[in-house]
N, C-alpha and C. Protein backbone atom coordinates (compact mmCIF):
# COMPACT_ATOMS: atom_id res chain seq x y z
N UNK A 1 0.84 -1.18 0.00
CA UNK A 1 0.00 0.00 0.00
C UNK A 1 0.89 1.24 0.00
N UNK A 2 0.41 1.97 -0.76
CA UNK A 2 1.04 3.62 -1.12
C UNK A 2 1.36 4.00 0.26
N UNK A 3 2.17 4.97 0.92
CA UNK A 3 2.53 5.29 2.24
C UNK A 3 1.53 6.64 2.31
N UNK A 4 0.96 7.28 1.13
CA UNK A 4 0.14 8.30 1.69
C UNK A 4 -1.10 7.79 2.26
N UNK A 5 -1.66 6.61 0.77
CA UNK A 5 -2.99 6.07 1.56
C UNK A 5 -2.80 5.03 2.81
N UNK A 6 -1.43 4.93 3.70
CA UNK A 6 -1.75 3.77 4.28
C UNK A 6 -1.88 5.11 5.70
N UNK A 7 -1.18 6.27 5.80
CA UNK A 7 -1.19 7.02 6.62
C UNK A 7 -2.68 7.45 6.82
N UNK A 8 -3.78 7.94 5.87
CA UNK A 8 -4.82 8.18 6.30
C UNK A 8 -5.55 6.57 6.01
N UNK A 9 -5.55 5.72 6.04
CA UNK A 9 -6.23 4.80 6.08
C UNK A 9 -6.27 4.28 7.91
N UNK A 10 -5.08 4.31 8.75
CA UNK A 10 -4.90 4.27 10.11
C UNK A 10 -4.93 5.06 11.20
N UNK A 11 -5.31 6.18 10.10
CA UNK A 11 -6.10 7.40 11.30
C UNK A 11 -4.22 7.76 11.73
N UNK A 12 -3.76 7.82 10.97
CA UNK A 12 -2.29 8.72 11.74
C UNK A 12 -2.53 9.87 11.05
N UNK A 13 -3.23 10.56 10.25
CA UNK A 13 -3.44 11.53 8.88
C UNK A 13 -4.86 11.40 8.91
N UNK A 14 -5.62 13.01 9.08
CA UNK A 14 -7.13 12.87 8.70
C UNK A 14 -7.79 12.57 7.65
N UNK A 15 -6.86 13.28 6.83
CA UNK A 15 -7.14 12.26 5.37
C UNK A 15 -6.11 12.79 4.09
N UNK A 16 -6.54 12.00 3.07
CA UNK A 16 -5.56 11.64 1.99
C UNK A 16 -4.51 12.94 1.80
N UNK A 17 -5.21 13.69 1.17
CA UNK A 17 -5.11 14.72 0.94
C UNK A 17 -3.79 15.72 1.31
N UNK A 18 -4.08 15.47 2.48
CA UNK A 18 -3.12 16.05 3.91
C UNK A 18 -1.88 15.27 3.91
N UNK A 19 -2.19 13.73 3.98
CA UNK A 19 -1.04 13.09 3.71
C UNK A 19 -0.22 12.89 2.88
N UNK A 20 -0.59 13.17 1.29
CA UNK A 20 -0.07 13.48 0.38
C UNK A 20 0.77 14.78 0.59
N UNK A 21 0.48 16.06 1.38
CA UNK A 21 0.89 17.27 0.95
C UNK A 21 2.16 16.90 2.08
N UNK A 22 1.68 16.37 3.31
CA UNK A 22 3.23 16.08 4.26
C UNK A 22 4.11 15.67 3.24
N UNK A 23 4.12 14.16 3.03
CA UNK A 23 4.65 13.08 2.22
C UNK A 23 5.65 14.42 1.06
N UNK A 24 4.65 15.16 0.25
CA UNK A 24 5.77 16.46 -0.71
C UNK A 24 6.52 17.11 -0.12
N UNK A 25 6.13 17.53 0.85
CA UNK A 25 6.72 18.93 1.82
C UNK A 25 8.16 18.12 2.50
N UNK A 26 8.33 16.48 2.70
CA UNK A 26 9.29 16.13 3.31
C UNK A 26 9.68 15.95 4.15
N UNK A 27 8.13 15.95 4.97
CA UNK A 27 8.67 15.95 6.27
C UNK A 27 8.04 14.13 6.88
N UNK A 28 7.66 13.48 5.68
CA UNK A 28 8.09 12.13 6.23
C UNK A 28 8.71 10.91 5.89
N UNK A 29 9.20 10.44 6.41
CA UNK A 29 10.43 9.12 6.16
C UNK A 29 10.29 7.83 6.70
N UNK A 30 10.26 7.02 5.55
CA UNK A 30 10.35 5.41 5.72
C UNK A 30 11.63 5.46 5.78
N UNK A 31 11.38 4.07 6.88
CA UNK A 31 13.08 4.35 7.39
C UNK A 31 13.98 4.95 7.38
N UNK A 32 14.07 5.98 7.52
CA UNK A 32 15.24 6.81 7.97
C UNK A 32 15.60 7.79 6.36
N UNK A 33 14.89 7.49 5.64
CA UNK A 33 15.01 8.23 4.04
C UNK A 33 13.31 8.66 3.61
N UNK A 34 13.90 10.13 2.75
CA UNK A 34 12.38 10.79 2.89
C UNK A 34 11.34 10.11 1.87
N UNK A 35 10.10 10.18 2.07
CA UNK A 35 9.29 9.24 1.34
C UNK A 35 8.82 9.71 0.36
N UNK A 36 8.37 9.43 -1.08
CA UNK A 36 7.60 10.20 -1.80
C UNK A 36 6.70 9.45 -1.77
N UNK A 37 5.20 9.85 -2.27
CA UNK A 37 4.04 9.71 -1.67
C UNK A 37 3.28 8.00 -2.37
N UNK A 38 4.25 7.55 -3.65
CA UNK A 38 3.55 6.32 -4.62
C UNK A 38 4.81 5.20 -3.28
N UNK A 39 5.52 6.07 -2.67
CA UNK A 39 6.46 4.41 -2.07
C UNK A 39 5.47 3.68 -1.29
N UNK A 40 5.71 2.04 -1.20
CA UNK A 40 5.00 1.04 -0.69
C UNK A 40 5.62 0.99 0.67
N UNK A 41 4.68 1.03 1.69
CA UNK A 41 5.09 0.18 3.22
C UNK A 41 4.77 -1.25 3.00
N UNK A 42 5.71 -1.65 4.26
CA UNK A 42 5.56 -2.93 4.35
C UNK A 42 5.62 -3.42 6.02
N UNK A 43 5.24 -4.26 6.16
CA UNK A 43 4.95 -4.54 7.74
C UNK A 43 6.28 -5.01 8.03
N UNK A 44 6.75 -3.80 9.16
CA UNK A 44 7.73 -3.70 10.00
C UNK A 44 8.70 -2.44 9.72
N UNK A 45 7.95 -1.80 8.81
CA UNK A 45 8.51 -0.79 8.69
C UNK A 45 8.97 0.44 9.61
N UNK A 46 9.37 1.50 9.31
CA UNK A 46 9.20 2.64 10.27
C UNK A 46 8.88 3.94 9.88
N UNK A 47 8.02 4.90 10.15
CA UNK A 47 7.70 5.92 9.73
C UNK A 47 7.59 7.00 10.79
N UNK A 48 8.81 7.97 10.15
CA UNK A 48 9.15 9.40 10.83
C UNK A 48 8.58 10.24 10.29
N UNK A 49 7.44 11.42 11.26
CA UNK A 49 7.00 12.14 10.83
C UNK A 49 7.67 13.39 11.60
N UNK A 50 7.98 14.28 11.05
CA UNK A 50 8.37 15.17 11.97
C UNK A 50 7.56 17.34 11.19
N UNK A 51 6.87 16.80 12.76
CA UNK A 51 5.90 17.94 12.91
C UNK A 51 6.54 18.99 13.66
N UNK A 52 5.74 20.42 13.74
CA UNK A 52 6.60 21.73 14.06
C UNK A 52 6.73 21.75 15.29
N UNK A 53 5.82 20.63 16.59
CA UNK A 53 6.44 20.23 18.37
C UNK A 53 7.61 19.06 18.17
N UNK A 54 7.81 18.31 17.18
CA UNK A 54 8.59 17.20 17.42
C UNK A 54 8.42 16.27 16.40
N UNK A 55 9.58 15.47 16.52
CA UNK A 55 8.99 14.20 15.43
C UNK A 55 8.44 12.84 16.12
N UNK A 56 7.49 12.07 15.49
CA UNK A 56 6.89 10.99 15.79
C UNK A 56 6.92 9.92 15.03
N UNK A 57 7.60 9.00 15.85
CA UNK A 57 7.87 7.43 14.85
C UNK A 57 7.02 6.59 15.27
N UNK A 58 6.40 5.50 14.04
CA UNK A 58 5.54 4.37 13.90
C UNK A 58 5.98 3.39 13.09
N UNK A 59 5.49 2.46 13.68
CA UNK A 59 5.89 0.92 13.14
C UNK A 59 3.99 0.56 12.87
N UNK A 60 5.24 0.48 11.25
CA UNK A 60 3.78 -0.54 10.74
C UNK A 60 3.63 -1.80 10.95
N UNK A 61 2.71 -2.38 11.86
CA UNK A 61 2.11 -3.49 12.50
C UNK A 61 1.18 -4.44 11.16
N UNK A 62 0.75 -3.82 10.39
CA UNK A 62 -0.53 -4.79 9.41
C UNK A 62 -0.63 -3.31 8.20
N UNK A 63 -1.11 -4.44 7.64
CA UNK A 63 -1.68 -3.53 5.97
C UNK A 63 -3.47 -3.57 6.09
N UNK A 64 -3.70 -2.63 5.95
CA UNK A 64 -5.54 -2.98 5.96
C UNK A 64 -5.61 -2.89 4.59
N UNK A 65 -6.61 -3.96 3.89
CA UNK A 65 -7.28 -4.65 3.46
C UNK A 65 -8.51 -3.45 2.50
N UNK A 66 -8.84 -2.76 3.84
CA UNK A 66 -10.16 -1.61 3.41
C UNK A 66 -9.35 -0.26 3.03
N UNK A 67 -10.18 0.60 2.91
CA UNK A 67 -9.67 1.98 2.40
C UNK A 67 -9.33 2.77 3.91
N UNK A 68 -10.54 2.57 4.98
CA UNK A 68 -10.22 3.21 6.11
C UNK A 68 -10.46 1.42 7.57
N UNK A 69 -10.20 2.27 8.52
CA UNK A 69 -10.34 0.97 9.66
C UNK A 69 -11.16 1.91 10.81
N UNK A 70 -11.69 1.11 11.61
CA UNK A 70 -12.21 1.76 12.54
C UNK A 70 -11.10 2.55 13.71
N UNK A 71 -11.49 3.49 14.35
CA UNK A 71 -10.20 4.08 14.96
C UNK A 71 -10.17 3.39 16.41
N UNK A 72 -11.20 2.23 16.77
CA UNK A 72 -11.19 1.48 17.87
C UNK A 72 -9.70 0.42 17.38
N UNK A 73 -9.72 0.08 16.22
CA UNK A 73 -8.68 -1.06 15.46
C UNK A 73 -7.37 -0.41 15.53
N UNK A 74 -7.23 0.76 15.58
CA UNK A 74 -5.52 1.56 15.19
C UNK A 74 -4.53 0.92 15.82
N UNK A 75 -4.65 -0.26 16.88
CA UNK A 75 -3.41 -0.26 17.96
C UNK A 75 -3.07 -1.80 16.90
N UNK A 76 -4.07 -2.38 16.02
CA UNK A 76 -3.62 -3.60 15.76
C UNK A 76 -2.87 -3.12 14.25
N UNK A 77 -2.94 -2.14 13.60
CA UNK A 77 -2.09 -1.68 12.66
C UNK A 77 -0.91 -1.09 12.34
N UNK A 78 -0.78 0.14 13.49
CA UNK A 78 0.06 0.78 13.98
C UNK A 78 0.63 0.68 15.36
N UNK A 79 1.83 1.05 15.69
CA UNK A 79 2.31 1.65 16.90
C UNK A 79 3.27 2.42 16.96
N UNK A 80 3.22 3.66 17.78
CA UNK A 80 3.98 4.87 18.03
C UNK A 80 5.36 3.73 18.96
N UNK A 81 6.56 4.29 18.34
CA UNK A 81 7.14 3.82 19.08
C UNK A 81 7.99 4.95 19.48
N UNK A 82 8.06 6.30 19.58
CA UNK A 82 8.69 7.40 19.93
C UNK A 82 8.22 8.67 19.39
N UNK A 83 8.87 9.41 20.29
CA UNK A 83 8.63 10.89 20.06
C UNK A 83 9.98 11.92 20.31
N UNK A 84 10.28 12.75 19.52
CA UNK A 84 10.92 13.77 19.87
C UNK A 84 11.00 14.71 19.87
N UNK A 85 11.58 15.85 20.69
CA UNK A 85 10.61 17.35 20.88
C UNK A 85 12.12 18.12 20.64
């Protein structure tokens, strides 16, 4: 799955849109290199976002299947595994 649609598909990104314009602007990175918005995640990946309080890293846990997931489901897809300010 595309890394823009997998970001708003897990509720880390409200939606596409938004995640696409991060993903240009550069301010996020699969593993440790910046992403452009058609690259594929893959489970076990890592994704650095770094916002204007800090940056925030996630490990992709699962690929969903659907376009969106319920936001009760987010912990079985994703997990934050840091933050930095």
């Amino acid at each position: 799955m595309r890394i823009d649609k997998w970001l708003s598909a897990v509720n880390v990104v409200k939606r596409r849109t938004v995640a696409q314009d991060m993903v240009k602007s550069g301010v996020v990175y699969l593993n440790g290199t910046k992403a452009k918005p058609a690259k594929e995640v893959k489970i076990g990946d890592t994704i650095t976002i770094e916002y204007l309080k800090g940056a925030k890293q996630y490990e992709v846990l699962a690929i969903p299947k659907t376009k969106t997931i319920p936001k009760s489901k987010k912990e079985e897809y994703v997990q934050e595994v840091g933050s930095e300010k």
